[in-house]
PDBML (XML) file of the C-alpha atoms, coordinates in Angstrom:
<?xml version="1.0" encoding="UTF-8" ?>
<PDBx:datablock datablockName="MODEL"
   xmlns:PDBx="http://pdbml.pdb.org/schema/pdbx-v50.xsd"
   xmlns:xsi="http://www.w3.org/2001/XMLSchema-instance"
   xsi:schemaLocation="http://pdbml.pdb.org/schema/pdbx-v50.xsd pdbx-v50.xsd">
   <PDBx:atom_siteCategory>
      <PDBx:atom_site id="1">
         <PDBx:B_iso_or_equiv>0.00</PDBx:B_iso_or_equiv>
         <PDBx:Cartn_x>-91.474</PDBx:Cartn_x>
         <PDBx:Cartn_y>89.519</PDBx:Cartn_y>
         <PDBx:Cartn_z>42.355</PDBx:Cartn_z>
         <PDBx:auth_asym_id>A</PDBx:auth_asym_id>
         <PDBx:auth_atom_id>CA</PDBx:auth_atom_id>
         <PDBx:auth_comp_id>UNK</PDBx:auth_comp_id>
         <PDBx:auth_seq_id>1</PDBx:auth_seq_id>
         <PDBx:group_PDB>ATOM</PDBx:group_PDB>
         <PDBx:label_alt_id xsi:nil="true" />
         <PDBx:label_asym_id>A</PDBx:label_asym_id>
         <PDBx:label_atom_id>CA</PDBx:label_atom_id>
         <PDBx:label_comp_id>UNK</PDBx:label_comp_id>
         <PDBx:label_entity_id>1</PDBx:label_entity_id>
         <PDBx:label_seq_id>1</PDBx:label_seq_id>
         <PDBx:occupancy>1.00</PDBx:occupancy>
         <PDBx:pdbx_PDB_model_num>1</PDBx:pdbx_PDB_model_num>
         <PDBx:type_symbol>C</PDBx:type_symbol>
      </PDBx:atom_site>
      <PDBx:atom_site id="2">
         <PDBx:B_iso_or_equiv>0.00</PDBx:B_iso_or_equiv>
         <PDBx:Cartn_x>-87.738</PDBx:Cartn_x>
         <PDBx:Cartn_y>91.146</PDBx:Cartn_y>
         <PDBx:Cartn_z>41.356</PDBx:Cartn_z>
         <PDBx:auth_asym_id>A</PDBx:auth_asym_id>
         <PDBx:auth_atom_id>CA</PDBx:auth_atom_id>
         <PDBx:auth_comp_id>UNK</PDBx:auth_comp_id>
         <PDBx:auth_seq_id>2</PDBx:auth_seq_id>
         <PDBx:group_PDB>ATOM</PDBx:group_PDB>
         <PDBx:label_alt_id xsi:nil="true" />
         <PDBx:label_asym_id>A</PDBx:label_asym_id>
         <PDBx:label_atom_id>CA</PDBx:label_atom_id>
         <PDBx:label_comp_id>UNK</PDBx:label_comp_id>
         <PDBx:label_entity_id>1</PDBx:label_entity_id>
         <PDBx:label_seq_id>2</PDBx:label_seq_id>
         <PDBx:occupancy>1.00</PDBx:occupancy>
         <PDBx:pdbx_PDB_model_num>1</PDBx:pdbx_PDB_model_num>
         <PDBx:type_symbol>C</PDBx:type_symbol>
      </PDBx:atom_site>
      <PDBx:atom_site id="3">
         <PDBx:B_iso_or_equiv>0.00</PDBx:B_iso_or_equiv>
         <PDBx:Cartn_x>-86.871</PDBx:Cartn_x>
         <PDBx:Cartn_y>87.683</PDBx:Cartn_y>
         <PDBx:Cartn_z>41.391</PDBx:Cartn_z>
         <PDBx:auth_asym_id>A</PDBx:auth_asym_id>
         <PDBx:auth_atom_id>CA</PDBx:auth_atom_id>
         <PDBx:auth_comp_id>UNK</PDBx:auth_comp_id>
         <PDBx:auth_seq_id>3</PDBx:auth_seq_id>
         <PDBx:group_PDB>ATOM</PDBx:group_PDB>
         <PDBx:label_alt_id xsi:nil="true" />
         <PDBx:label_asym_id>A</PDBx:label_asym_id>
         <PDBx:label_atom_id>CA</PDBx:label_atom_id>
         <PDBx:label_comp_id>UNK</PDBx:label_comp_id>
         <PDBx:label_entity_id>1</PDBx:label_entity_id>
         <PDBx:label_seq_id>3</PDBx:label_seq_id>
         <PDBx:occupancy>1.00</PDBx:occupancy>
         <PDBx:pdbx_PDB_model_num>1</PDBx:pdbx_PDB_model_num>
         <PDBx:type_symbol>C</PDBx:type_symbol>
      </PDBx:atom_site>
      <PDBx:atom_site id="4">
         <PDBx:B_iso_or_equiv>0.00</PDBx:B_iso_or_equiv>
         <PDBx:Cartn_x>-89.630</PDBx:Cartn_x>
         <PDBx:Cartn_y>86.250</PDBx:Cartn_y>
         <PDBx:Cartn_z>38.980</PDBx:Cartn_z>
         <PDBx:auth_asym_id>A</PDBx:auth_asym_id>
         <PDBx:auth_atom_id>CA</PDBx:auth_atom_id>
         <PDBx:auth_comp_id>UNK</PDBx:auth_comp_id>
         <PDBx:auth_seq_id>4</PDBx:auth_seq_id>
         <PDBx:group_PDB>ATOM</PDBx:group_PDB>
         <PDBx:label_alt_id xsi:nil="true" />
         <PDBx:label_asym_id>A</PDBx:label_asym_id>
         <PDBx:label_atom_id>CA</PDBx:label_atom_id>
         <PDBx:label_comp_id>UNK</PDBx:label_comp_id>
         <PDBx:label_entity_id>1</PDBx:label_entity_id>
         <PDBx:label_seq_id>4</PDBx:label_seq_id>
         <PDBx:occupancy>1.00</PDBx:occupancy>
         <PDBx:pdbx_PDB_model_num>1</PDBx:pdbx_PDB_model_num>
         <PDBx:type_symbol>C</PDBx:type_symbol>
      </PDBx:atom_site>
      <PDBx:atom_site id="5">
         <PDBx:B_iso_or_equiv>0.00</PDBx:B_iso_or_equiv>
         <PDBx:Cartn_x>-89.101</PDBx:Cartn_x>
         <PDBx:Cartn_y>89.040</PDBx:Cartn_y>
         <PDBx:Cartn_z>36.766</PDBx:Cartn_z>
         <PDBx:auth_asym_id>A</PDBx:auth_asym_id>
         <PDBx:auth_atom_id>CA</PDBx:auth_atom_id>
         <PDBx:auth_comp_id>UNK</PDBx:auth_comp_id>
         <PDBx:auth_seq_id>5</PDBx:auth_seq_id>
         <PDBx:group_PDB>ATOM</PDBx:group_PDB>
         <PDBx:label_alt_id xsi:nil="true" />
         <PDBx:label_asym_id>A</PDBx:label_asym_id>
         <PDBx:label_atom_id>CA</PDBx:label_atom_id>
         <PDBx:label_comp_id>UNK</PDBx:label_comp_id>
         <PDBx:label_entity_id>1</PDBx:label_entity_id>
         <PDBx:label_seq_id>5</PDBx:label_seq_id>
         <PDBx:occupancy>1.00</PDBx:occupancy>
         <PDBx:pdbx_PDB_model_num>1</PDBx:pdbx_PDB_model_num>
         <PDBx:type_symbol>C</PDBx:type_symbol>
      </PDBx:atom_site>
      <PDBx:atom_site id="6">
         <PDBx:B_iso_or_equiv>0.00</PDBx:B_iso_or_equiv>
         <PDBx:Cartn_x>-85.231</PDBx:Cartn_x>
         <PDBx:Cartn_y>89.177</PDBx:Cartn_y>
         <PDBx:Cartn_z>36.411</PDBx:Cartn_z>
         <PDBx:auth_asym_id>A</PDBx:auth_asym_id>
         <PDBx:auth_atom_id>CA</PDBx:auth_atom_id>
         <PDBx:auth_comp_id>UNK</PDBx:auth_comp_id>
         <PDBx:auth_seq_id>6</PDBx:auth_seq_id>
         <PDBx:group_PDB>ATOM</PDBx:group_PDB>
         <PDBx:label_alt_id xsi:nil="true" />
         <PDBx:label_asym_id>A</PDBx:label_asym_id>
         <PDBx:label_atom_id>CA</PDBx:label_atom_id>
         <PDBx:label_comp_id>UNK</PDBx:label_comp_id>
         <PDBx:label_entity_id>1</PDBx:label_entity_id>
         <PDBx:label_seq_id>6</PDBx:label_seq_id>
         <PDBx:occupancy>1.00</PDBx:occupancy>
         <PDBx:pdbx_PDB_model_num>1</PDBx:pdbx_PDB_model_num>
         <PDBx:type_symbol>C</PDBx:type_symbol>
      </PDBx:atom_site>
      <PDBx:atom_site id="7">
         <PDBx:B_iso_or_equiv>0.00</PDBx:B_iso_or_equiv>
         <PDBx:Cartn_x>-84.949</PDBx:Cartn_x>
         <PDBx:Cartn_y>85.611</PDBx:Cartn_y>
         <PDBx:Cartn_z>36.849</PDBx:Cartn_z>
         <PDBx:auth_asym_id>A</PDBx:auth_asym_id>
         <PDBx:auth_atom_id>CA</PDBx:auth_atom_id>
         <PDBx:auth_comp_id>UNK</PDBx:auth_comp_id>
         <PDBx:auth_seq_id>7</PDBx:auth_seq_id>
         <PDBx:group_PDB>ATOM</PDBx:group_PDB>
         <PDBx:label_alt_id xsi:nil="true" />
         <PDBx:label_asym_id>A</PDBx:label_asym_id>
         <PDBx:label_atom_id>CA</PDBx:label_atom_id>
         <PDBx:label_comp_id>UNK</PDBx:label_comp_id>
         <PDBx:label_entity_id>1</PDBx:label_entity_id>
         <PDBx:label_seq_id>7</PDBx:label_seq_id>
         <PDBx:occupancy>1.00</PDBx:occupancy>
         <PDBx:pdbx_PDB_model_num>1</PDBx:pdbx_PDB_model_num>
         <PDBx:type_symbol>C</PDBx:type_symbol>
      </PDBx:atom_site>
      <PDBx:atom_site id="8">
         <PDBx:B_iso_or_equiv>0.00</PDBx:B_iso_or_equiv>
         <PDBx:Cartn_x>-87.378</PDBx:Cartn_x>
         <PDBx:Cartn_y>83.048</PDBx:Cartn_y>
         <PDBx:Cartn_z>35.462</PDBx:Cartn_z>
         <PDBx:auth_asym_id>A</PDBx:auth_asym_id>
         <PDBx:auth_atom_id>CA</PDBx:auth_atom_id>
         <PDBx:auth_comp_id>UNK</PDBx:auth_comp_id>
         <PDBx:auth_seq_id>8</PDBx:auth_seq_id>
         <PDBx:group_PDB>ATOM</PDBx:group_PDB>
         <PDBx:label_alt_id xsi:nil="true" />
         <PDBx:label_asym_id>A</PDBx:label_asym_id>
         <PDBx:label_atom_id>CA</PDBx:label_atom_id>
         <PDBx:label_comp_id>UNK</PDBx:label_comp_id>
         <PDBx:label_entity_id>1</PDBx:label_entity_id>
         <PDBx:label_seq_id>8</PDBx:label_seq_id>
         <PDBx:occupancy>1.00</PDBx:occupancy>
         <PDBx:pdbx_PDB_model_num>1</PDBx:pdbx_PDB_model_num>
         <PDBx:type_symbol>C</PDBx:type_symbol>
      </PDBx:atom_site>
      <PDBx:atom_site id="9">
         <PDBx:B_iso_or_equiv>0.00</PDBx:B_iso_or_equiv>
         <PDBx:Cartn_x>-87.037</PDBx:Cartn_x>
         <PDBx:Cartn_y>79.148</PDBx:Cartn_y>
         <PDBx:Cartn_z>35.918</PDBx:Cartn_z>
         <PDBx:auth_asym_id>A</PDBx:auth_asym_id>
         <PDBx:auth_atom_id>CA</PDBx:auth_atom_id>
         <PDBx:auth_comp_id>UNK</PDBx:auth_comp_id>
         <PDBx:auth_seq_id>9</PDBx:auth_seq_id>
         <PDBx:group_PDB>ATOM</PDBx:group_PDB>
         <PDBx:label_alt_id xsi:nil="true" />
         <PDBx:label_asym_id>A</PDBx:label_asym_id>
         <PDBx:label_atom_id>CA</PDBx:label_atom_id>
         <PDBx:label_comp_id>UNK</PDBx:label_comp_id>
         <PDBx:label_entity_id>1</PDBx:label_entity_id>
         <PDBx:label_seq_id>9</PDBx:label_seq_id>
         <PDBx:occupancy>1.00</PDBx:occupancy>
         <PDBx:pdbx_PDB_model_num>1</PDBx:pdbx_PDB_model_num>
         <PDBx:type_symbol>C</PDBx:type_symbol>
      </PDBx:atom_site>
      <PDBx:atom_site id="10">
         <PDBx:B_iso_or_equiv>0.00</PDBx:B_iso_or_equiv>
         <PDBx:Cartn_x>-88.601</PDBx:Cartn_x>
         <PDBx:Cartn_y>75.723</PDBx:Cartn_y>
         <PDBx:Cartn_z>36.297</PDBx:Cartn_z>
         <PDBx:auth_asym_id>A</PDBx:auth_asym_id>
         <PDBx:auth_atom_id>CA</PDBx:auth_atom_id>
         <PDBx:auth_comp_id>UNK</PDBx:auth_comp_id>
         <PDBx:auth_seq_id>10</PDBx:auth_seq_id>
         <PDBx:group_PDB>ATOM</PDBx:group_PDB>
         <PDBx:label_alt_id xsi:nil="true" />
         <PDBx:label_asym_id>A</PDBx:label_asym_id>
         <PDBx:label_atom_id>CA</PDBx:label_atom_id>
         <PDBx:label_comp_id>UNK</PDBx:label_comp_id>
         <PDBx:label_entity_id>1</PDBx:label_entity_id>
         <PDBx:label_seq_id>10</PDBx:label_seq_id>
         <PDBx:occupancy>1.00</PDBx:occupancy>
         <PDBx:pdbx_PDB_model_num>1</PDBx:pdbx_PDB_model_num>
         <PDBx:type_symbol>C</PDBx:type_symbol>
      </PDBx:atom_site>
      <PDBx:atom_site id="11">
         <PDBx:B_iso_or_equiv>0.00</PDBx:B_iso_or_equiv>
         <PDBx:Cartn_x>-88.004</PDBx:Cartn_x>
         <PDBx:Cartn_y>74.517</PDBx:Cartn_y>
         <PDBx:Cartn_z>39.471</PDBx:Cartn_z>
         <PDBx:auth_asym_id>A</PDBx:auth_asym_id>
         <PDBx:auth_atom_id>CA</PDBx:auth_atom_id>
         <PDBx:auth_comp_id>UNK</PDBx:auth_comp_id>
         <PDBx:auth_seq_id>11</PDBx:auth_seq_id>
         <PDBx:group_PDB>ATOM</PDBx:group_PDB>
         <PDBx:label_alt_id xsi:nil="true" />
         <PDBx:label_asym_id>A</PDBx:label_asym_id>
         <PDBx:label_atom_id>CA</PDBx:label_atom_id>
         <PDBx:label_comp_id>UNK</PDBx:label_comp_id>
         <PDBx:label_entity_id>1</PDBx:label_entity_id>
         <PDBx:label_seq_id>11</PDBx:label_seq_id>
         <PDBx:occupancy>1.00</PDBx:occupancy>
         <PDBx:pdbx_PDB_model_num>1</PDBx:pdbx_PDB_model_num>
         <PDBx:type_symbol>C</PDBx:type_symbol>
      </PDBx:atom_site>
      <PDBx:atom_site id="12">
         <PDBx:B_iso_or_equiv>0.00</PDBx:B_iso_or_equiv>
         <PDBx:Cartn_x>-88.806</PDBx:Cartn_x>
         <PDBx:Cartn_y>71.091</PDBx:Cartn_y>
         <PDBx:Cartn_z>40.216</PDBx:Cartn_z>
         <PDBx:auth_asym_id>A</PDBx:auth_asym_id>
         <PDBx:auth_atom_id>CA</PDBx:auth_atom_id>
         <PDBx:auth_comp_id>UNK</PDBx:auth_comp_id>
         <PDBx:auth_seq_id>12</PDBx:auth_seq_id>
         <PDBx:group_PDB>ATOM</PDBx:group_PDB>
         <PDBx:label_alt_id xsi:nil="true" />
         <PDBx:label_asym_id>A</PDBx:label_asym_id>
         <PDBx:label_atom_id>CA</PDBx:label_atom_id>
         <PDBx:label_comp_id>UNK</PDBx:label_comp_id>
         <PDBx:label_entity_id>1</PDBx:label_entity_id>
         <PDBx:label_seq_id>12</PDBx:label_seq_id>
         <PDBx:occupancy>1.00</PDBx:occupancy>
         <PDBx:pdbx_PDB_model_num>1</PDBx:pdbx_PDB_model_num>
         <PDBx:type_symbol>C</PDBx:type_symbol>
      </PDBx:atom_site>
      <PDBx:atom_site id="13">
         <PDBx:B_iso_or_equiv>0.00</PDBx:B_iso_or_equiv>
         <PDBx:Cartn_x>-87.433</PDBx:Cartn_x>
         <PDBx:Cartn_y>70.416</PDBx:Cartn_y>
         <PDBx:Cartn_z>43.853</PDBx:Cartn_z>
         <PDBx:auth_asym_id>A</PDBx:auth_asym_id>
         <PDBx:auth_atom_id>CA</PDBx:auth_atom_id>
         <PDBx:auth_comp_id>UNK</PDBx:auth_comp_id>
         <PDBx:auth_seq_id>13</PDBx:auth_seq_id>
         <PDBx:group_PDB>ATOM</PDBx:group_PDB>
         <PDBx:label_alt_id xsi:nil="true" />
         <PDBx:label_asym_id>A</PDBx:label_asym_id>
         <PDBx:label_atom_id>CA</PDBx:label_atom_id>
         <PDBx:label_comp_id>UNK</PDBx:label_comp_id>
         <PDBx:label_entity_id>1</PDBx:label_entity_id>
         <PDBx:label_seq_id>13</PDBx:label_seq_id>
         <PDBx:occupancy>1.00</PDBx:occupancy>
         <PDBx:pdbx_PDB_model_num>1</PDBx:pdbx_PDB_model_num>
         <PDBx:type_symbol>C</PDBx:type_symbol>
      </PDBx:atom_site>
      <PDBx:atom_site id="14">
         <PDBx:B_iso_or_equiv>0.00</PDBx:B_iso_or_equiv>
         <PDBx:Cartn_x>-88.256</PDBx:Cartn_x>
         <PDBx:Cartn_y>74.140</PDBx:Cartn_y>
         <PDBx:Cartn_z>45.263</PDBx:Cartn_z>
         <PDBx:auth_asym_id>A</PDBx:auth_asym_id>
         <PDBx:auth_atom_id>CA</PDBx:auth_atom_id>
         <PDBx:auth_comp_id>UNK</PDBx:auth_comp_id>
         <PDBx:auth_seq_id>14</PDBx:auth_seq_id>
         <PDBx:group_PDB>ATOM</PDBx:group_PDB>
         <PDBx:label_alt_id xsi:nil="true" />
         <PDBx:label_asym_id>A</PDBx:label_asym_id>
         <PDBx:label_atom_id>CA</PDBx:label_atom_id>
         <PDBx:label_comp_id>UNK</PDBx:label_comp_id>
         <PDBx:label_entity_id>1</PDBx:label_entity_id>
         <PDBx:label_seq_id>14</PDBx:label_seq_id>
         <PDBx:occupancy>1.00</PDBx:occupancy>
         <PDBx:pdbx_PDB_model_num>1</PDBx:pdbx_PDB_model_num>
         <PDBx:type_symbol>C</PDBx:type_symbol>
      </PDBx:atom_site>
      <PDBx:atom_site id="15">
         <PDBx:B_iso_or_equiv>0.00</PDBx:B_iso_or_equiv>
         <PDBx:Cartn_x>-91.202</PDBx:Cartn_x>
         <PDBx:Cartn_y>75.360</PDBx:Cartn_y>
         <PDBx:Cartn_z>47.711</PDBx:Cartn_z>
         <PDBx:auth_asym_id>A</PDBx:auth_asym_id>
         <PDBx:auth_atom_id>CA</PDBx:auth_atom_id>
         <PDBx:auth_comp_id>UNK</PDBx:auth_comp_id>
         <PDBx:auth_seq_id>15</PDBx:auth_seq_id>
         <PDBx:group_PDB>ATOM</PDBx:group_PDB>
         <PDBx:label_alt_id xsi:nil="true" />
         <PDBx:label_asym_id>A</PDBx:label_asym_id>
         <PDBx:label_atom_id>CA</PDBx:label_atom_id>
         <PDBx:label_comp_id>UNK</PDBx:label_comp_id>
         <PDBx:label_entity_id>1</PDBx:label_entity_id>
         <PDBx:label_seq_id>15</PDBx:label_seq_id>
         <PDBx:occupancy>1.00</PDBx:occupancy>
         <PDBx:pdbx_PDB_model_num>1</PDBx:pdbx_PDB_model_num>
         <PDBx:type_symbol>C</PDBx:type_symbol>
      </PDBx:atom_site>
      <PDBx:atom_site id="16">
         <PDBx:B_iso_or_equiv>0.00</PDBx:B_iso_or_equiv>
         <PDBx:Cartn_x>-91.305</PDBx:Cartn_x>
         <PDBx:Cartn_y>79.185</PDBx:Cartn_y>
         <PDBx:Cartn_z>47.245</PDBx:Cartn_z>
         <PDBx:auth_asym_id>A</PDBx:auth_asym_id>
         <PDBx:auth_atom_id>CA</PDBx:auth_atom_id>
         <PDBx:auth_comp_id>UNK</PDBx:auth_comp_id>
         <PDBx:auth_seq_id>16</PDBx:auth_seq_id>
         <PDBx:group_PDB>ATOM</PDBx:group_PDB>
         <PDBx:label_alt_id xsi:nil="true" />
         <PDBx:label_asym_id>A</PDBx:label_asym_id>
         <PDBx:label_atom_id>CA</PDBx:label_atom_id>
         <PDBx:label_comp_id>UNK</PDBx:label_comp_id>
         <PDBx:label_entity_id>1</PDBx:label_entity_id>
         <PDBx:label_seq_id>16</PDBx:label_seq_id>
         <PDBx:occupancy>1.00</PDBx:occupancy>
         <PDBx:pdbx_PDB_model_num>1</PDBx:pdbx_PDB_model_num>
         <PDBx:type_symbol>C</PDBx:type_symbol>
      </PDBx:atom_site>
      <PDBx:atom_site id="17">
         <PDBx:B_iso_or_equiv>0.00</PDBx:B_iso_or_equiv>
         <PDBx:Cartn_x>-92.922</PDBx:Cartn_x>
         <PDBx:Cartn_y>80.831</PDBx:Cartn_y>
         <PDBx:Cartn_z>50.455</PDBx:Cartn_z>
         <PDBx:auth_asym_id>A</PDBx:auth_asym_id>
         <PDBx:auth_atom_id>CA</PDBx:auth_atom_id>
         <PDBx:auth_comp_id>UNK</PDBx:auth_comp_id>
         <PDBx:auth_seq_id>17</PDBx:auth_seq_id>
         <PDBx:group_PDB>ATOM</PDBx:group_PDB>
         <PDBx:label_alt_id xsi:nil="true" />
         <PDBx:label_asym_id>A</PDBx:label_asym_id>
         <PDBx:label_atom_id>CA</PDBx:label_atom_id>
         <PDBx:label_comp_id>UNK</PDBx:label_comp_id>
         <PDBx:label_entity_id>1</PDBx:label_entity_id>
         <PDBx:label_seq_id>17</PDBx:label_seq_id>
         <PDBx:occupancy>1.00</PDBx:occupancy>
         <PDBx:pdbx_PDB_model_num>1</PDBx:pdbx_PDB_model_num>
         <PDBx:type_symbol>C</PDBx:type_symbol>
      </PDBx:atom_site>
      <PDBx:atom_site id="18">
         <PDBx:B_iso_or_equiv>0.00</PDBx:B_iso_or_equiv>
         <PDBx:Cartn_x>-93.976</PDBx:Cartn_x>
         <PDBx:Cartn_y>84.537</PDBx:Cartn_y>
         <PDBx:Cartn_z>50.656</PDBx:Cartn_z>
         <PDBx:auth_asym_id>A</PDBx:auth_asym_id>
         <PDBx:auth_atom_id>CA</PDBx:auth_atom_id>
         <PDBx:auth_comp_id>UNK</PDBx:auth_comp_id>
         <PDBx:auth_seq_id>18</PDBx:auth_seq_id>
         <PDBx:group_PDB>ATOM</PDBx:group_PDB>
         <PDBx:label_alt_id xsi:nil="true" />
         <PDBx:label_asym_id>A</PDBx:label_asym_id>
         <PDBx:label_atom_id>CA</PDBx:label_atom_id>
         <PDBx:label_comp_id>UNK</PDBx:label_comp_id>
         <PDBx:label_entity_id>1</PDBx:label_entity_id>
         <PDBx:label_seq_id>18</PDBx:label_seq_id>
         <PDBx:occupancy>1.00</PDBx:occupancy>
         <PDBx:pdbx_PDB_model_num>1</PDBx:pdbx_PDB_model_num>
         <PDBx:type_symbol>C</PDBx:type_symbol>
      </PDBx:atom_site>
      <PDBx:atom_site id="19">
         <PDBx:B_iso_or_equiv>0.00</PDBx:B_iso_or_equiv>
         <PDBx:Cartn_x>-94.328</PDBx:Cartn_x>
         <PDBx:Cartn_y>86.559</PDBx:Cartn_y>
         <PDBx:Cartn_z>53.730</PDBx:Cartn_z>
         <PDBx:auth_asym_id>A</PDBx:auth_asym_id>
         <PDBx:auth_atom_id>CA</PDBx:auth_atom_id>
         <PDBx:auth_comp_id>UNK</PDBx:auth_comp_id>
         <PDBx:auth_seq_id>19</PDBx:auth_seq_id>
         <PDBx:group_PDB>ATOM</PDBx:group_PDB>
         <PDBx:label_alt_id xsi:nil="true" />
         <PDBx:label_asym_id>A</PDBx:label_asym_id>
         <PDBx:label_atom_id>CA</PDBx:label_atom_id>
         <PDBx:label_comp_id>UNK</PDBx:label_comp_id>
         <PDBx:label_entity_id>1</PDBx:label_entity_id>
         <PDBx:label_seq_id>19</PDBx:label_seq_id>
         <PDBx:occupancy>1.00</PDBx:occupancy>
         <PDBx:pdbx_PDB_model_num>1</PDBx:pdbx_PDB_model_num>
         <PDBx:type_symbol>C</PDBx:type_symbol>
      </PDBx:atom_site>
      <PDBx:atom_site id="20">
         <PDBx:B_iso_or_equiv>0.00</PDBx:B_iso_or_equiv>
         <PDBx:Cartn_x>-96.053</PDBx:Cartn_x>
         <PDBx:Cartn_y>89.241</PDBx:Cartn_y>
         <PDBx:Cartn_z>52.712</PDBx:Cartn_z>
         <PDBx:auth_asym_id>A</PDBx:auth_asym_id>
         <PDBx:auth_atom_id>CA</PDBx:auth_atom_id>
         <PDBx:auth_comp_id>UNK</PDBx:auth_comp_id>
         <PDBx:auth_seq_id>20</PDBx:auth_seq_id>
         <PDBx:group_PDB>ATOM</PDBx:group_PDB>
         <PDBx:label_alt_id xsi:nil="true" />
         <PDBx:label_asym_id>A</PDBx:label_asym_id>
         <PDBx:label_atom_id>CA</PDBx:label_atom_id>
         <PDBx:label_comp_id>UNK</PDBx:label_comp_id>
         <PDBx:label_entity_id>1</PDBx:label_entity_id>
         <PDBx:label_seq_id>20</PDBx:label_seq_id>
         <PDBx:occupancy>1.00</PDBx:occupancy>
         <PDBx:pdbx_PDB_model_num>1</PDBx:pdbx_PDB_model_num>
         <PDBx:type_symbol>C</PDBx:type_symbol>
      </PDBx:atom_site>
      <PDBx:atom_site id="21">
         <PDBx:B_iso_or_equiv>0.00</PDBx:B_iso_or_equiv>
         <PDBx:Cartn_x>-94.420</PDBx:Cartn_x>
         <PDBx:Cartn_y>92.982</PDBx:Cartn_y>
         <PDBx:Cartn_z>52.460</PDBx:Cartn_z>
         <PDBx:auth_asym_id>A</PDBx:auth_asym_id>
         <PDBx:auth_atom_id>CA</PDBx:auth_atom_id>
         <PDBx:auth_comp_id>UNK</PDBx:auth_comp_id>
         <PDBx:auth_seq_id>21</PDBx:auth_seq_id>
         <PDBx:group_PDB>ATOM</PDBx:group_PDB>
         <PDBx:label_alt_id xsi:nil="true" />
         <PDBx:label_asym_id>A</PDBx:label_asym_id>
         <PDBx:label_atom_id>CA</PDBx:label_atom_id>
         <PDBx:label_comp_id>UNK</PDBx:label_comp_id>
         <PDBx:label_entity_id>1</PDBx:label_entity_id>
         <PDBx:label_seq_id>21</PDBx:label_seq_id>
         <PDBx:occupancy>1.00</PDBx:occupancy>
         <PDBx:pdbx_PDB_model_num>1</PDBx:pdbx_PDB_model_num>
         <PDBx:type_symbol>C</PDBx:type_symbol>
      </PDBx:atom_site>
      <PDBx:atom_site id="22">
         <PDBx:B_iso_or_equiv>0.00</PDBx:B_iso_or_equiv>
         <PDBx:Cartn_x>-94.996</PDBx:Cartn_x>
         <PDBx:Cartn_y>94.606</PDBx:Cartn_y>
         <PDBx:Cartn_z>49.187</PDBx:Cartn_z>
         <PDBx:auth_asym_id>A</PDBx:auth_asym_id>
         <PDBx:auth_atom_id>CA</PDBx:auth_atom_id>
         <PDBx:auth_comp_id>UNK</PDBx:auth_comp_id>
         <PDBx:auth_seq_id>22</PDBx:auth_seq_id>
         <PDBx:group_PDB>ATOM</PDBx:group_PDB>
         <PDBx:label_alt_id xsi:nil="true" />
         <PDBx:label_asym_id>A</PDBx:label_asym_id>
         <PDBx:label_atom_id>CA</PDBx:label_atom_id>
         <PDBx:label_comp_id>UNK</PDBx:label_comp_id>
         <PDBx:label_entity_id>1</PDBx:label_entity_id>
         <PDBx:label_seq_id>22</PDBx:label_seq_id>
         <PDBx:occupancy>1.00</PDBx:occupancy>
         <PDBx:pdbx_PDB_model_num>1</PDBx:pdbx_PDB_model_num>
         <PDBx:type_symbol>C</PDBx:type_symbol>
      </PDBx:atom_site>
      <PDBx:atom_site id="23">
         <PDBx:B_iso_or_equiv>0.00</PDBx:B_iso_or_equiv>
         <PDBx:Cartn_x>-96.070</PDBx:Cartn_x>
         <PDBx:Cartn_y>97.867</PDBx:Cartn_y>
         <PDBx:Cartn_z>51.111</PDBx:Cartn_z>
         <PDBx:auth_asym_id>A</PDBx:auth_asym_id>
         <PDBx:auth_atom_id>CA</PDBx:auth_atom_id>
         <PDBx:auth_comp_id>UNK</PDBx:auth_comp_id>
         <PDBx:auth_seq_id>23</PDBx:auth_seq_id>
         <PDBx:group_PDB>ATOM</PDBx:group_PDB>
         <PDBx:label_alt_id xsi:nil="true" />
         <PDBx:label_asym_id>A</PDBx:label_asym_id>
         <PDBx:label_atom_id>CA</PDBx:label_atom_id>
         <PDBx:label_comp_id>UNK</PDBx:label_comp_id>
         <PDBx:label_entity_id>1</PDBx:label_entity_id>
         <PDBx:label_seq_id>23</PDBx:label_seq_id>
         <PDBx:occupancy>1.00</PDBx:occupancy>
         <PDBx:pdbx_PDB_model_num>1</PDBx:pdbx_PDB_model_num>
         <PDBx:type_symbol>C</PDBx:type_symbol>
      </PDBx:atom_site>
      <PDBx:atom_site id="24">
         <PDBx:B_iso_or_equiv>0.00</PDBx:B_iso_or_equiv>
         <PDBx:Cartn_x>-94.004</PDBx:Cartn_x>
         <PDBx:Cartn_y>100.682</PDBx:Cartn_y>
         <PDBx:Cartn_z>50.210</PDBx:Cartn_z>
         <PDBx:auth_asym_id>A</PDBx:auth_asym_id>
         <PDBx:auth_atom_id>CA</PDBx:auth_atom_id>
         <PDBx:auth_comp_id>UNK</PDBx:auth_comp_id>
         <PDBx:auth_seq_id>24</PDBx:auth_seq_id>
         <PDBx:group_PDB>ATOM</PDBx:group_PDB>
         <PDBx:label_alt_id xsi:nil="true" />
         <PDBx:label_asym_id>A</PDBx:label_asym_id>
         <PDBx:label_atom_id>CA</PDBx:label_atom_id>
         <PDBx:label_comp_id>UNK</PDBx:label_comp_id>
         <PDBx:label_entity_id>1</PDBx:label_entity_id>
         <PDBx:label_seq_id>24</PDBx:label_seq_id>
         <PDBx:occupancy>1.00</PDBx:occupancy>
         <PDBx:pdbx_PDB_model_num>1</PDBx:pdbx_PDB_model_num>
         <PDBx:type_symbol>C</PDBx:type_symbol>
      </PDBx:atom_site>
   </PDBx:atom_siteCategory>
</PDBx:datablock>
């Protein structure tokens, strides 16, 4: 989510995978 926020982009050739962890 820091990521999205601070960095926005098409990506084209990319698979983003979440683990989970936003707790705390």
């Amino acid at each position: 989510m820091d990521l999205a926020e601070q960095h926005p982009m098409e990506l084209r050739n990319t698979i983003i995978m979440e683990t989970g962890g936003m707790k705390g």
